[in-house]
C-alpha atoms as a PDB file:
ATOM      1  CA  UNK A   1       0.000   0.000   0.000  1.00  0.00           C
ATOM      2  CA  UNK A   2       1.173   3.420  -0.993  1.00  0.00           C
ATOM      3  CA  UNK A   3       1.122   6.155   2.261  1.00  0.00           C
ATOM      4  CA  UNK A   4      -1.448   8.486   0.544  1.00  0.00           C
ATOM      5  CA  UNK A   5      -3.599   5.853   0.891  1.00  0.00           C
ATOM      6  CA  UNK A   6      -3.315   5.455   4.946  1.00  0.00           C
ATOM      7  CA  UNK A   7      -4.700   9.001   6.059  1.00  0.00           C
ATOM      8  CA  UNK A   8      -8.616   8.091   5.803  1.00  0.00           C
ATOM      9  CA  UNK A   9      -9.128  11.264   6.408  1.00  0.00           C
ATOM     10  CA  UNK A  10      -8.250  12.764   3.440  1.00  0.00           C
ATOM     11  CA  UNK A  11     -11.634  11.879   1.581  1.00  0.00           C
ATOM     12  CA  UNK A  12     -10.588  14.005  -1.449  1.00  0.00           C
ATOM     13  CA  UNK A  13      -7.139  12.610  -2.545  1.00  0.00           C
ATOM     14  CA  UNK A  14      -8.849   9.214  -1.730  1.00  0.00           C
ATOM     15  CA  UNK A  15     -11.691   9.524  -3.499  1.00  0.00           C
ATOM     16  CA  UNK A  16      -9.991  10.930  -6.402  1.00  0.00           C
ATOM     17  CA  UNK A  17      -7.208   7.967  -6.607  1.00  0.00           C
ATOM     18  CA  UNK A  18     -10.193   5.387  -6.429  1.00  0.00           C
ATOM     19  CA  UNK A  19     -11.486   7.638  -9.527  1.00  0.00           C
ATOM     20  CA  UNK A  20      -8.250   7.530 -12.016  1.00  0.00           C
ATOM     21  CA  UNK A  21      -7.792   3.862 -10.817  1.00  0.00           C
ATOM     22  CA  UNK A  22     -10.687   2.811 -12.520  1.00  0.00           C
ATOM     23  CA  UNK A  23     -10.584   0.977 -15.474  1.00  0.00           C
ATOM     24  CA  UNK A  24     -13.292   3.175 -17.196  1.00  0.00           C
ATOM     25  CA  UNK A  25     -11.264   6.500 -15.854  1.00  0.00           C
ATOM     26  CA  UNK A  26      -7.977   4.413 -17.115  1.00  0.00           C
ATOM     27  CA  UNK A  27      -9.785   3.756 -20.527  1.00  0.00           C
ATOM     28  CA  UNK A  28     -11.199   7.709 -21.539  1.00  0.00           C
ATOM     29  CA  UNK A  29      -7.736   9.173 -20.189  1.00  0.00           C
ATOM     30  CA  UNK A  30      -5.910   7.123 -23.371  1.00  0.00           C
ATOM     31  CA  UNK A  31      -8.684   8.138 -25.275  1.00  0.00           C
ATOM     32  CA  UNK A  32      -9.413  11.289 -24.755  1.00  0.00           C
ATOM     33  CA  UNK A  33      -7.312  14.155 -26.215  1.00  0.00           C
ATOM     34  CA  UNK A  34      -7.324  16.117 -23.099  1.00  0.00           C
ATOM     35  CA  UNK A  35      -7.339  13.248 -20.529  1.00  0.00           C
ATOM     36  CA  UNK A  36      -3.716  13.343 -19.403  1.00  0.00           C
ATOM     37  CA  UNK A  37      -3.479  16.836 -18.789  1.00  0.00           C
ATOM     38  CA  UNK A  38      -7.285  17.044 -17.338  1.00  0.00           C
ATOM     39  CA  UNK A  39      -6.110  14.610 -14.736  1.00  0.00           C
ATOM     40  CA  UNK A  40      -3.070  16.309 -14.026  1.00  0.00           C
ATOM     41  CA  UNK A  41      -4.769  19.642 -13.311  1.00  0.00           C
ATOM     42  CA  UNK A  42      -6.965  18.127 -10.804  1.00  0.00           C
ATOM     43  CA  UNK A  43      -3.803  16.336  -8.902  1.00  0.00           C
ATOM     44  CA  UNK A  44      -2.648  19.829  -9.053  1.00  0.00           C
ATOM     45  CA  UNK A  45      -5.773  21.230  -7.895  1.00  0.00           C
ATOM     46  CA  UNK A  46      -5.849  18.549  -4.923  1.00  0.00           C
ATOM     47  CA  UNK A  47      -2.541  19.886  -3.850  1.00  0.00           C
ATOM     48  CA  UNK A  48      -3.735  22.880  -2.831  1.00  0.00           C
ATOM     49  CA  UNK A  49      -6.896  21.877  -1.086  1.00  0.00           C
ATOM     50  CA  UNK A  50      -5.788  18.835   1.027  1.00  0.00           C
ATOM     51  CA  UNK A  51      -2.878  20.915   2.688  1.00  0.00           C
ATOM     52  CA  UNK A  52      -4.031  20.160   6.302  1.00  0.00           C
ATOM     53  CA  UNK A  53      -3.579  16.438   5.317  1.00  0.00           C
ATOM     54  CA  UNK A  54       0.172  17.247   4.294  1.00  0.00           C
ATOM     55  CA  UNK A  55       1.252  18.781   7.442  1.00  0.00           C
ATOM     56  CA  UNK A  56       1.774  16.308   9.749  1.00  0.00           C
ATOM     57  CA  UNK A  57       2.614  12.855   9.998  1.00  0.00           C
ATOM     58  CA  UNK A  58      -1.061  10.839  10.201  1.00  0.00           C
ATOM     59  CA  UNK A  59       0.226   8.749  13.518  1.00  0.00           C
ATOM     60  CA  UNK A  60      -3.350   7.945  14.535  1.00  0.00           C
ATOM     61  CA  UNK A  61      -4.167   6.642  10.999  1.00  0.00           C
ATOM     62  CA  UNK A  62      -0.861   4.713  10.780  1.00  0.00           C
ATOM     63  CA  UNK A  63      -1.792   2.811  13.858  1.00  0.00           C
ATOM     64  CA  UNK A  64      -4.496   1.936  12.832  1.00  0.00           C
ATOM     65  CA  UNK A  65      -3.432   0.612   9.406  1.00  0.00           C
ATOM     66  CA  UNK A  66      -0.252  -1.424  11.356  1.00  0.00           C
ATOM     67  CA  UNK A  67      -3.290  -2.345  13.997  1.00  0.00           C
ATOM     68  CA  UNK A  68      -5.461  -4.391  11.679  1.00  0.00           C
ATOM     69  CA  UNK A  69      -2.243  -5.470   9.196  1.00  0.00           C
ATOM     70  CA  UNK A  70      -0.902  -7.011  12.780  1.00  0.00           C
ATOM     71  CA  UNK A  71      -4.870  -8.477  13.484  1.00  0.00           C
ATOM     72  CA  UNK A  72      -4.668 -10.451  10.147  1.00  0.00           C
ATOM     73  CA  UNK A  73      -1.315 -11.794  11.108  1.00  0.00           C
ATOM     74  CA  UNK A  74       1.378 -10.188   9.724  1.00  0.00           C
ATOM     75  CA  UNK A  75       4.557  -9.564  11.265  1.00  0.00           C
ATOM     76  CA  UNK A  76       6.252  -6.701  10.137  1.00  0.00           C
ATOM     77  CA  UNK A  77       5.610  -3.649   8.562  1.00  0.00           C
ATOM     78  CA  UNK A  78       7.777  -1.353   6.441  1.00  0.00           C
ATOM     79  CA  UNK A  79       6.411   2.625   6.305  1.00  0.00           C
ATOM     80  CA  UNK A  80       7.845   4.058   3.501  1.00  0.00           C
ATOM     81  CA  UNK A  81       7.966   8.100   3.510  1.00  0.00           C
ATOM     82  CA  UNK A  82       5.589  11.114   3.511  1.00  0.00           C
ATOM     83  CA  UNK A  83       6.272  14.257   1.884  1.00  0.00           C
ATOM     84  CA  UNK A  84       5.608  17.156   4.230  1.00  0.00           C
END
């Protein structure tokens, strides 16, 4: 799992990634003429809005996430890095 996708809080960016992951979002962004660059503006956009989500390290919402990872057994966890 990628760490923008730990902070549930962050409905937005969330929301958003579950969007362009889509195989039907995946399928008009090759298509479309504008698609790249329409996708990219709203990453852009998102930037700017979820901020507050950016400037600190989620600690509650990483426990959590290690919390049930450690409920369905596994051992060890690696955190990779957030950009602050």
């Amino acid at each position: 799992m990628h760490s923008d996708q730990i902070n549930r809080q962050d409905r937005l960016h969330l929301g958003f990634r579950k969007l362009l992951k889509s195989s039907i979002a995946k399928f008009l962004m090759r298509k479309l003429p504008f698609g790249p660059s329409f996708a990219e503006s709203i990453k852009q956009h998102l930037k700017l809005t979820n901020s507050k989500f950016q400037l600190k390290l989620p600690l509650d919402e990483i426990k959590v996430f290690a919390d049930s990872k450690f409920a369905e057994g596994v051992e060890t966890i690696f955190m990779g890095h957030f950009h602050q």
